[in-house]
C-alpha atoms as a PDB file:
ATOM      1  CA  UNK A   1      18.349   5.412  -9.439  1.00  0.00           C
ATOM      2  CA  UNK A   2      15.596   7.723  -9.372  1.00  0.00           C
ATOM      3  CA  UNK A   3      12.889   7.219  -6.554  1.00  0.00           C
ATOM      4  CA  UNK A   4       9.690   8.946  -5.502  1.00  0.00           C
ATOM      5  CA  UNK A   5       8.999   8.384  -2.028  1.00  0.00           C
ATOM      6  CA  UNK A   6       5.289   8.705  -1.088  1.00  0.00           C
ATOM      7  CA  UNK A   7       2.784   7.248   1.853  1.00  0.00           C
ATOM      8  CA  UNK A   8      -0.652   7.802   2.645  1.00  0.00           C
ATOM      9  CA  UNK A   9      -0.257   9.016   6.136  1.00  0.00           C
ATOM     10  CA  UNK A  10       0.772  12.473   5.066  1.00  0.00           C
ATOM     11  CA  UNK A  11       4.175  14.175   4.356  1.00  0.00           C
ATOM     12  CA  UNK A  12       4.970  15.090   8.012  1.00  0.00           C
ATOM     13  CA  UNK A  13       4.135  11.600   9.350  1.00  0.00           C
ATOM     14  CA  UNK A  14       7.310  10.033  11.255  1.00  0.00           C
ATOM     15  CA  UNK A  15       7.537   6.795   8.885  1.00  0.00           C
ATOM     16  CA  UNK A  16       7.974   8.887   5.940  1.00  0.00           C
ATOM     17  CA  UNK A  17      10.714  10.676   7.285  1.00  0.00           C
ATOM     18  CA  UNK A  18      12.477   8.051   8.843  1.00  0.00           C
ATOM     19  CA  UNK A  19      12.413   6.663   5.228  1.00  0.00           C
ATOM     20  CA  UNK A  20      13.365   9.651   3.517  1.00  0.00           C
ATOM     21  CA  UNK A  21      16.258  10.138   6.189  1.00  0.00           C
ATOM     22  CA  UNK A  22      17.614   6.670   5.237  1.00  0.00           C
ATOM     23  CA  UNK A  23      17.152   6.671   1.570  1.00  0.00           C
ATOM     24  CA  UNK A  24      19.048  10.432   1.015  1.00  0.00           C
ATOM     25  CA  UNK A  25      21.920   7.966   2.590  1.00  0.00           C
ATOM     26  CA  UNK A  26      21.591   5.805   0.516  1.00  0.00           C
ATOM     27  CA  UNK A  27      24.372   5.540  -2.440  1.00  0.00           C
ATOM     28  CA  UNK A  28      23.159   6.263  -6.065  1.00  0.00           C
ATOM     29  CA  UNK A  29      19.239   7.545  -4.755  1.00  0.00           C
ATOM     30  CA  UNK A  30      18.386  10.316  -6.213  1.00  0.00           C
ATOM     31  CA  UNK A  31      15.024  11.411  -4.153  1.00  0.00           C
ATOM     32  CA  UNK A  32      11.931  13.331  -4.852  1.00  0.00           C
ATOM     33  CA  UNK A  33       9.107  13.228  -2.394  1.00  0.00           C
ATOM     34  CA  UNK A  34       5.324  14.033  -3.016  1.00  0.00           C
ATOM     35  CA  UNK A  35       2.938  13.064  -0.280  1.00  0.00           C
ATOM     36  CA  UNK A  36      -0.709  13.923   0.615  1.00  0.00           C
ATOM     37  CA  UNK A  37      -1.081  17.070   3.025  1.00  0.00           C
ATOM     38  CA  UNK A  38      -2.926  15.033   5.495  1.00  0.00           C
ATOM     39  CA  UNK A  39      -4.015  11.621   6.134  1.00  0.00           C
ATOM     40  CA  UNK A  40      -5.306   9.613   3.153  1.00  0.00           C
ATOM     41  CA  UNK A  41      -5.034   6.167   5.011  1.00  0.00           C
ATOM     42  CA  UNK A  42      -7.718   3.314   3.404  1.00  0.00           C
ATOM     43  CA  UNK A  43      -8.195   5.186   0.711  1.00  0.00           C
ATOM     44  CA  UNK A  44      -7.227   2.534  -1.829  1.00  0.00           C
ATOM     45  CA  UNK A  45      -7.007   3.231  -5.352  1.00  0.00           C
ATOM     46  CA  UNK A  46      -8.827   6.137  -5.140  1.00  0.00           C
ATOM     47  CA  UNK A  47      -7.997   8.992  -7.869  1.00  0.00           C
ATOM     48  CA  UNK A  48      -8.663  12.412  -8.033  1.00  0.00           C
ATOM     49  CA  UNK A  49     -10.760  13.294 -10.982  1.00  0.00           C
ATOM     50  CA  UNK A  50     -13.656  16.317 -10.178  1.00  0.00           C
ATOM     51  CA  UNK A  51     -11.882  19.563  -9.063  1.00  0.00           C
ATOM     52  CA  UNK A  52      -8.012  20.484  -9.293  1.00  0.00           C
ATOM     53  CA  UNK A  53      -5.661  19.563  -7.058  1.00  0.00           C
ATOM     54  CA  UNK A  54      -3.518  22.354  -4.809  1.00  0.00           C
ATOM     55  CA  UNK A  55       0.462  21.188  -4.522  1.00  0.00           C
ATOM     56  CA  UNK A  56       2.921  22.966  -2.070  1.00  0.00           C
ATOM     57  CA  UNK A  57       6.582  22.804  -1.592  1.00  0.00           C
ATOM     58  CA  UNK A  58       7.653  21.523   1.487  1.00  0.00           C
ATOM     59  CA  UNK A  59      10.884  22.262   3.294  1.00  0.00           C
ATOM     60  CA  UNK A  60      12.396  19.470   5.016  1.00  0.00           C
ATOM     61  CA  UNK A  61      14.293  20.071   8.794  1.00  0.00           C
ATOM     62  CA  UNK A  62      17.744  18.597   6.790  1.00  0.00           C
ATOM     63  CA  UNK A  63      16.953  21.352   3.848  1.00  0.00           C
ATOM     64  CA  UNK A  64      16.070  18.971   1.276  1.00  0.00           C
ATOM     65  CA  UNK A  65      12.136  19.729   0.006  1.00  0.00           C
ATOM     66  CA  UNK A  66       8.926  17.567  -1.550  1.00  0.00           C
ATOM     67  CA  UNK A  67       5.806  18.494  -2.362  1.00  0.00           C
ATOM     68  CA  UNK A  68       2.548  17.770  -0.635  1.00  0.00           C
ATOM     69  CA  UNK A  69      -0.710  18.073  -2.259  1.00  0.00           C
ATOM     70  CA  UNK A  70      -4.517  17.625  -1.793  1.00  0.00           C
ATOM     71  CA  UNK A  71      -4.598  14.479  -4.003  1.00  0.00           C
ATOM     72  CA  UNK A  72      -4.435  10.854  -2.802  1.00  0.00           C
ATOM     73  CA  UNK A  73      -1.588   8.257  -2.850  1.00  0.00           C
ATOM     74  CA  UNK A  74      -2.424   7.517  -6.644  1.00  0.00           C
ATOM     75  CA  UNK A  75      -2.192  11.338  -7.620  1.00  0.00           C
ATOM     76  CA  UNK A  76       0.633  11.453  -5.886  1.00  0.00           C
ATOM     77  CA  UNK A  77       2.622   8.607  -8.260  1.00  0.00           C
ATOM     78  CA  UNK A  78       0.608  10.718 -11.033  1.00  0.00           C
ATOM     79  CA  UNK A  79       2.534  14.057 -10.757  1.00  0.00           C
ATOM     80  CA  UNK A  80       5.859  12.212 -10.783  1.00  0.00           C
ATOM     81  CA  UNK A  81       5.327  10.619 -13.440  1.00  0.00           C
ATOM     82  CA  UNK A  82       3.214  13.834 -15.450  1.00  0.00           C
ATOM     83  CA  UNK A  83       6.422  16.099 -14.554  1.00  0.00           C
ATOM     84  CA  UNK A  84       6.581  17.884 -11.193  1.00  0.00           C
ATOM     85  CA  UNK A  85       9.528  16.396 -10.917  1.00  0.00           C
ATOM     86  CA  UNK A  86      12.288  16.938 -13.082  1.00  0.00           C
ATOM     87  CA  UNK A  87      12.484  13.080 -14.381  1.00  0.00           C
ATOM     88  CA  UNK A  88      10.357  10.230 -13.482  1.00  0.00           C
ATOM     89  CA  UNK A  89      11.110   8.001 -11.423  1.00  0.00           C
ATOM     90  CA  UNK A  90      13.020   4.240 -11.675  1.00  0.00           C
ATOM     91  CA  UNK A  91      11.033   3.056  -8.731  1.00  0.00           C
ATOM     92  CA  UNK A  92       8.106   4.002  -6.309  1.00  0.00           C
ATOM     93  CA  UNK A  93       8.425   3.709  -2.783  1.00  0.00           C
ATOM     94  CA  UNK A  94       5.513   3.658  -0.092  1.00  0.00           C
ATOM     95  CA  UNK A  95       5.141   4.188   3.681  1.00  0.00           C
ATOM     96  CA  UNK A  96       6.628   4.115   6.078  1.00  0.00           C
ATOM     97  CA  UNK A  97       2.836   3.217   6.554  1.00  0.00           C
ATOM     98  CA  UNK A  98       2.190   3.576  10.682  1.00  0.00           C
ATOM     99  CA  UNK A  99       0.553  -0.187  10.925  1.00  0.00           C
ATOM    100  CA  UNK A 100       0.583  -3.375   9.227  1.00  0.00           C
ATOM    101  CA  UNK A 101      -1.052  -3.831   5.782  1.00  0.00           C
ATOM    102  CA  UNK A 102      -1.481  -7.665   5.775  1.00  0.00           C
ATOM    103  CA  UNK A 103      -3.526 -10.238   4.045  1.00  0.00           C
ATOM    104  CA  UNK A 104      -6.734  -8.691   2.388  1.00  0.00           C
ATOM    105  CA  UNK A 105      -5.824  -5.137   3.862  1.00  0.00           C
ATOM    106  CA  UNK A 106      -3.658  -4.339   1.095  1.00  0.00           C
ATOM    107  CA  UNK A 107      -6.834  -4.013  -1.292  1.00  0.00           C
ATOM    108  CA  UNK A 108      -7.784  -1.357   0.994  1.00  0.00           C
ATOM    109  CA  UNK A 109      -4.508   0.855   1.856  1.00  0.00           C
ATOM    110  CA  UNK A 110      -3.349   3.886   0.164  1.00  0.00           C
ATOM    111  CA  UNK A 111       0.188   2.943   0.416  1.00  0.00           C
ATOM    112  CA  UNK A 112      -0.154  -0.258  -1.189  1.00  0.00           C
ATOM    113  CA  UNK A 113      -2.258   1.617  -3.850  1.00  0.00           C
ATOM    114  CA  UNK A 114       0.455   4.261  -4.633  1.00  0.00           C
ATOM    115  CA  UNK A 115       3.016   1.316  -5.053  1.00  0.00           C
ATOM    116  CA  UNK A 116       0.104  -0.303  -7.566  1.00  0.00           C
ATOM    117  CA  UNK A 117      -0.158   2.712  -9.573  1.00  0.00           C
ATOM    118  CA  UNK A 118       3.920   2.014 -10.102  1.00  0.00           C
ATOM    119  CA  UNK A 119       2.832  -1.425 -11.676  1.00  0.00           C
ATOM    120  CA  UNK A 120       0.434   0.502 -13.728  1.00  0.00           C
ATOM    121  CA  UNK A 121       2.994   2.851 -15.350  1.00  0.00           C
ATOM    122  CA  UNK A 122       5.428   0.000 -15.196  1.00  0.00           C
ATOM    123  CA  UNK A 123       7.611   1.129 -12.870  1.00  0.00           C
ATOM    124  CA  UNK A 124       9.049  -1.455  -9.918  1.00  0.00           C
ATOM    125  CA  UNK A 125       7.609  -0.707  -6.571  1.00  0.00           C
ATOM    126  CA  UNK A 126       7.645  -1.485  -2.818  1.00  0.00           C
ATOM    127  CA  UNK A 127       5.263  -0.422   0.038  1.00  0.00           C
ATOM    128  CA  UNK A 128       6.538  -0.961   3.333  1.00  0.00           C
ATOM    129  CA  UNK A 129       4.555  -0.996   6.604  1.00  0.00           C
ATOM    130  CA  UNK A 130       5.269  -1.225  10.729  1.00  0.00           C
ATOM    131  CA  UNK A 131       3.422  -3.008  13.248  1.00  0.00           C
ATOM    132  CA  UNK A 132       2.828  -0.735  15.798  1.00  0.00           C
ATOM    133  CA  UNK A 133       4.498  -0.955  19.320  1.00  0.00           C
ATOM    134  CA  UNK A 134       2.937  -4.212  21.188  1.00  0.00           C
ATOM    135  CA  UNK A 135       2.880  -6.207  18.399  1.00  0.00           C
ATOM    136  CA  UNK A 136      -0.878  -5.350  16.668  1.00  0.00           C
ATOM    137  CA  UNK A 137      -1.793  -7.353  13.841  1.00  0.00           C
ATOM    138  CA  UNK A 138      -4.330  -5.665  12.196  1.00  0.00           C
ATOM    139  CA  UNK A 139      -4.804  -2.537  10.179  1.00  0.00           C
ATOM    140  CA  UNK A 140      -5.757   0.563  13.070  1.00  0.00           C
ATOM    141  CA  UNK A 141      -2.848   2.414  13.689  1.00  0.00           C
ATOM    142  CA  UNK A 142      -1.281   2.059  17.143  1.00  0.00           C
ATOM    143  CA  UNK A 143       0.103   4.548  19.890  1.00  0.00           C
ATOM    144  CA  UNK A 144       3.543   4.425  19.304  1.00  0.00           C
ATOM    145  CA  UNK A 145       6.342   3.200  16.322  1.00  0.00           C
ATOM    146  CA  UNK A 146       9.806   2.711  15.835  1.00  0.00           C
ATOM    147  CA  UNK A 147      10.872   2.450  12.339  1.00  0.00           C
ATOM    148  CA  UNK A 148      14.372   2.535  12.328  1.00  0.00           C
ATOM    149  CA  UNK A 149      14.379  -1.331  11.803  1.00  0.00           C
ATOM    150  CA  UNK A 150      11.967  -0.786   8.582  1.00  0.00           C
ATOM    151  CA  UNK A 151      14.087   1.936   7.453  1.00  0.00           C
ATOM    152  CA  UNK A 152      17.319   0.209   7.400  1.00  0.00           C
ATOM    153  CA  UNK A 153      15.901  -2.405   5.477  1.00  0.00           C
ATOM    154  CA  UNK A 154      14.305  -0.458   3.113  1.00  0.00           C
ATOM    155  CA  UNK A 155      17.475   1.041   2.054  1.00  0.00           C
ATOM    156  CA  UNK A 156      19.172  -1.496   1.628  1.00  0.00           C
ATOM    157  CA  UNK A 157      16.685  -3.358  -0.350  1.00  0.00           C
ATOM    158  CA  UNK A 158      16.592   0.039  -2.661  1.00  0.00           C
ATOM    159  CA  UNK A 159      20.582  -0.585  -2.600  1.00  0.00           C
ATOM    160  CA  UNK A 160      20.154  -4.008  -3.553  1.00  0.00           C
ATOM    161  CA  UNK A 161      17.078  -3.841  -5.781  1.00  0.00           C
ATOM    162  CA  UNK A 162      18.894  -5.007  -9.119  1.00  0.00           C
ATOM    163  CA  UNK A 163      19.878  -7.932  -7.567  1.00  0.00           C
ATOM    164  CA  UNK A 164      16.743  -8.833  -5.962  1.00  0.00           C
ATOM    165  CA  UNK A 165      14.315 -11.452  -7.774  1.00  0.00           C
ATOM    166  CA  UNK A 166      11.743  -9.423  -8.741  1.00  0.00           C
ATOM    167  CA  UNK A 167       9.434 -10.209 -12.104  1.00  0.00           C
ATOM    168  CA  UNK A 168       8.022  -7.624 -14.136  1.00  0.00           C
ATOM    169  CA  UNK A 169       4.618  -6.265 -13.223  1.00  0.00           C
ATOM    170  CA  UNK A 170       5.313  -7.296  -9.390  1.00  0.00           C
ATOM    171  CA  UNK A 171       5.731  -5.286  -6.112  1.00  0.00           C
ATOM    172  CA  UNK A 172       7.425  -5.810  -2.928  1.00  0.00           C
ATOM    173  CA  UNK A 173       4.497  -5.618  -0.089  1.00  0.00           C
ATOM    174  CA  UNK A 174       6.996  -5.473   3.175  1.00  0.00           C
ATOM    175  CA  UNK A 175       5.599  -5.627   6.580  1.00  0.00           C
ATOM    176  CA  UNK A 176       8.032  -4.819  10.226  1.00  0.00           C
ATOM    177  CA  UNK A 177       7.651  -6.139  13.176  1.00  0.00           C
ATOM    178  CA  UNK A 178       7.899  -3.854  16.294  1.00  0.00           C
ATOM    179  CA  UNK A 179      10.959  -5.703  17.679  1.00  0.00           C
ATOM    180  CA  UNK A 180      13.868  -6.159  16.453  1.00  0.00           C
ATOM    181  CA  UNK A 181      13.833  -8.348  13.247  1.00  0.00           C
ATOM    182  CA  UNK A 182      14.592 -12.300  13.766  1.00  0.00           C
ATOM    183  CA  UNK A 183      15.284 -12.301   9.855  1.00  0.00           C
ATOM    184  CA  UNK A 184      12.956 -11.484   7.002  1.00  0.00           C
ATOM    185  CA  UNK A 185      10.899 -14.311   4.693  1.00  0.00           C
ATOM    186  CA  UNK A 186       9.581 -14.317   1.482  1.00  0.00           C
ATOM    187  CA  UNK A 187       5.992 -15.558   1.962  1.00  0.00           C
ATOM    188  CA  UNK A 188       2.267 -15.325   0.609  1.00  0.00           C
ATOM    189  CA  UNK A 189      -0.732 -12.980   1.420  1.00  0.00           C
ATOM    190  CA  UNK A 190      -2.468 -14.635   4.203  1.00  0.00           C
ATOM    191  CA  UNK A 191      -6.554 -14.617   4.706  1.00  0.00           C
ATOM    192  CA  UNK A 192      -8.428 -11.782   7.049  1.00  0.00           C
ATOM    193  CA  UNK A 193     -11.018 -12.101   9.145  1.00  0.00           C
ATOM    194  CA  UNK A 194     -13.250  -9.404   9.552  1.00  0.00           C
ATOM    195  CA  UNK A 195     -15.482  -8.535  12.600  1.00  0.00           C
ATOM    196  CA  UNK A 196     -17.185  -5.744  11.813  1.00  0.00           C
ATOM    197  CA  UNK A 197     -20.809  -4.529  13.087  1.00  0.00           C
ATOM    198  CA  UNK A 198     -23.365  -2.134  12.519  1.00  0.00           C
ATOM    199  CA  UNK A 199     -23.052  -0.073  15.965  1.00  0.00           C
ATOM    200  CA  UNK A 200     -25.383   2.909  16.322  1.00  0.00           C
ATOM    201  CA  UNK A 201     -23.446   6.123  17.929  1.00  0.00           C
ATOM    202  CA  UNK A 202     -25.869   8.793  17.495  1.00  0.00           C
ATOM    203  CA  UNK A 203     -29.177   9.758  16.576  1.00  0.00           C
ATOM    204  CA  UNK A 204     -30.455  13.297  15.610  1.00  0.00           C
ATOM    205  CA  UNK A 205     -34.053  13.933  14.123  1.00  0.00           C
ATOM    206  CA  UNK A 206     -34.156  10.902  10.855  1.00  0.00           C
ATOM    207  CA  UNK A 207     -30.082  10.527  11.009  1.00  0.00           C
ATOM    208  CA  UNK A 208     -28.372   7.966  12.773  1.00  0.00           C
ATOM    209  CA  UNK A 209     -24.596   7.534  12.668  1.00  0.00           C
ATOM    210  CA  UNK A 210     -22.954   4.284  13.064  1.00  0.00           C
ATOM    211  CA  UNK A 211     -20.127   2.749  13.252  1.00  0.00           C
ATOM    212  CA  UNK A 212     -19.614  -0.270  10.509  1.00  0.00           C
ATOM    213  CA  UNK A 213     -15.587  -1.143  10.828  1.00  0.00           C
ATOM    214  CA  UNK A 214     -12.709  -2.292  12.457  1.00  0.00           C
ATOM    215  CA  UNK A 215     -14.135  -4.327  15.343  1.00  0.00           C
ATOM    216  CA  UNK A 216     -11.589  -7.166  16.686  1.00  0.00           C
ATOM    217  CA  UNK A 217     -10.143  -8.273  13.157  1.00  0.00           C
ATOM    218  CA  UNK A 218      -8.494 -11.600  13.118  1.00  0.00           C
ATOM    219  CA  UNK A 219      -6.847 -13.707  10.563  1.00  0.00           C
ATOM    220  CA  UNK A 220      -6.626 -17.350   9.537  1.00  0.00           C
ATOM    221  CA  UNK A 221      -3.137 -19.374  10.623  1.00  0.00           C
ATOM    222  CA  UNK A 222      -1.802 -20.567   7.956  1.00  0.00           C
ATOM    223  CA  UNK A 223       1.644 -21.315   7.350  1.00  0.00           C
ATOM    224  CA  UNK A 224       3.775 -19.290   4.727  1.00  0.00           C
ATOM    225  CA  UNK A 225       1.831 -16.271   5.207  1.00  0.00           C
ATOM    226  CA  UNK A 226       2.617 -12.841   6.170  1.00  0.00           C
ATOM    227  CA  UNK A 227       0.248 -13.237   8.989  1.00  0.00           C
ATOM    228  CA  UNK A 228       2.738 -15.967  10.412  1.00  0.00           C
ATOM    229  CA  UNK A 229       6.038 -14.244   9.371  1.00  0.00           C
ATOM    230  CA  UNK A 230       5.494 -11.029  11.216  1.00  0.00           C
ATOM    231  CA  UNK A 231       3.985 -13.443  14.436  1.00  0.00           C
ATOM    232  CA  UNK A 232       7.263 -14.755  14.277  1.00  0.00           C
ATOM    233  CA  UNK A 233       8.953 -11.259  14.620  1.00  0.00           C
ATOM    234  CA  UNK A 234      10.539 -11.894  11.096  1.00  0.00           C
ATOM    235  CA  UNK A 235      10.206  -8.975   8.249  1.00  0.00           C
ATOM    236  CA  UNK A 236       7.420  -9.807   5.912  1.00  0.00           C
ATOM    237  CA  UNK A 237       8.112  -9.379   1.812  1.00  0.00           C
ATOM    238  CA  UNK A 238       5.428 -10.480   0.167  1.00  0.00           C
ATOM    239  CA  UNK A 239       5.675 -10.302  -3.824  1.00  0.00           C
ATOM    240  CA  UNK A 240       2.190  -9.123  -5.595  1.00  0.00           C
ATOM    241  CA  UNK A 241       0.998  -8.607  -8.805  1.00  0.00           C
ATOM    242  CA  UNK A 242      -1.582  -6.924 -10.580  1.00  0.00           C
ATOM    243  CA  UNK A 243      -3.386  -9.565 -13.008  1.00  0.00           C
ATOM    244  CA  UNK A 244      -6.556  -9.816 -11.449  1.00  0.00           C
ATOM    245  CA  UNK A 245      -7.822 -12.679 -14.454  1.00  0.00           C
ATOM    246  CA  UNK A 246      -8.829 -15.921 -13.171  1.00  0.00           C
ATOM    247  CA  UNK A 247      -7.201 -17.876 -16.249  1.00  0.00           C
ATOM    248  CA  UNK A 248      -9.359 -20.704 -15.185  1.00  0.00           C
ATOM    249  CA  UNK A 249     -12.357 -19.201 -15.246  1.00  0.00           C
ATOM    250  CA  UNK A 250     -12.008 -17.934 -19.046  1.00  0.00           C
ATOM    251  CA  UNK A 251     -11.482 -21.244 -19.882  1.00  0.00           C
ATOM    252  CA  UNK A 252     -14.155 -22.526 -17.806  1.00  0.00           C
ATOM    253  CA  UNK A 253     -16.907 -19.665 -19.292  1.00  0.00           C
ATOM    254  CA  UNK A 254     -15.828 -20.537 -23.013  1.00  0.00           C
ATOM    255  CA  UNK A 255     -17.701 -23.202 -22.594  1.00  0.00           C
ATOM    256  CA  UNK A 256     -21.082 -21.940 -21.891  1.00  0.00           C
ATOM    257  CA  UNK A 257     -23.540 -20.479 -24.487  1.00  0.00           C
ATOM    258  CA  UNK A 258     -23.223 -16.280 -23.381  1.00  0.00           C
ATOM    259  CA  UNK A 259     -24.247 -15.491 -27.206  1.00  0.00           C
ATOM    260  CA  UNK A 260     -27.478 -17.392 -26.259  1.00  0.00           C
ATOM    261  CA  UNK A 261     -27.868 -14.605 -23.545  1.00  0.00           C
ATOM    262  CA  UNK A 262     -28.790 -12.247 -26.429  1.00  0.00           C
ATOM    263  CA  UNK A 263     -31.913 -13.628 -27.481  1.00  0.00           C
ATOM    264  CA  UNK A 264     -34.740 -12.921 -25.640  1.00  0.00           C
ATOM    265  CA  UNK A 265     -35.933 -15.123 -22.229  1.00  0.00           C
ATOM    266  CA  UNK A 266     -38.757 -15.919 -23.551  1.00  0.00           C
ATOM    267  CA  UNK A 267     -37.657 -17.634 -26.617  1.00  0.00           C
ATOM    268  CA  UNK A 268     -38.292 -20.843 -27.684  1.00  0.00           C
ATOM    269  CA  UNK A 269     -35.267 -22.920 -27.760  1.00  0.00           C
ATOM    270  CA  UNK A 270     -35.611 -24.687 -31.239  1.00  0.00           C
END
């Protein structure tokens, strides 16, 4: 199997590493790596579109090498597939993201967006995230990590991927607890809430800088979510797809007149 390991943290960040250790040990992975140069976190689905991008070879401690580039996440599942690498890949892998990417987060993180960008090109994907040491639950990166735990299970999961129920156009969104694992759960996308304020820093002359996020985010318990998984120290594999169509709601617009929205306000209905 063919896999392109990527992240949004950058290609020196620990996660990624302790992921790429653990997946060139893995039987029948054959591993490329392309990662941003730097940190790309909450950058979403963001693509690079206006100016070239600049790619470097990188040479691992073990000898093995990837390629880093200027690009985000997305670009980075790009050039995999648009032939830096000599084939393209079977599957996309994402993180070791350094935090948790629950609930509505995931419509904000680059490593859920590179494992997206598989589901665009139709290729299976998983992005995989750890809760920082002490057991955050939200999406600012912590102090300190230990990802052997997410690692391990990553691996195997690659190992064991053709026997794991997974429907087309769907990706694996896996979340780590800091402690060791009571088990791991299939389970939903639980509900954020946010907290953020408009909080003036700085004024100079007519500018004023603020900051607008990340202030004491909290999250609706609920049970079956991924929210309640990870609180209860088990691994969190949440299956997601990409259809963003509320079937419903076709059905329920079919009904109303939107060729009448043609004719002018004004008109006189007859």
């Amino acid at each position: 199997m063919k896999v392109l390991l990527t992240n949004d943290d950058g290609i020196q960040a620990e996660g990624l590493n302790a992921l790429r250790r653990a997946l060139l040990e893995t039987p029948g992975v054959e591993l490329s790596v392309i990662a941003p140069d730097s940190n790309r976190s909450a950058t979403a689905r963001s693509i690079t579109t206006r100016h070239p991008l600049w790619v470097e070879e990188v040479h691992f401690e073990d000898g093995s090498t990837g390629f880093a580039t200027d690009g985000t996440p997305v670009d980075c599942v790009r050039f995999a597939t648009l032939g830096l690498v000599e084939s393209e890949p079977d599957l996309i892998v994402s993180g070791i993201n350094h935090g948790t990417n629950l609930g509505d987060d995931i419509t904000y993180s680059g490593t859920v967006a590179a494992a997206f960008e598989g589901l665009v090109l139709g290729i299976p994907a998983i992005a995989v995230s750890q809760q920082a040491i002490g057991g955050e639950m939200d999406f600012r990166a912590g102090r300190q990590y230990e990802f052997e735990h997410a690692a391990a299970f990553t691996a195997r999961l690659v190992e064991e991927l053709e026997h794991v129920p997974m429907p087309p156009d769907t990706l694996l969104n896996v979340n780590v607890p800091w402690e060791k694992p009571t088990g791991a759960r299939s389970c939903r996308l639980g509900k954020r809430i946010y907290r953020d304020r408009l909080k003036l820093m700085d004024e100079d002359g007519g500018r004023r800088r603020y900051w607008i996020y990340g202030h004491d985010a909290s999250f609706h318990e609920e049970d079956g979510t991924d929210f309640e998984t990870l609180g209860d120290g088990a691994i969190a594999v949440t299956p997601v797809h990409f259809d963003l169509t509320d079937t419903a709601g076709v059905e329920a617009l079919s009904g109303f007149d939107l060729d009448g929205l043609l004719r002018p306000a004004a008109q006189e209905v007859e």
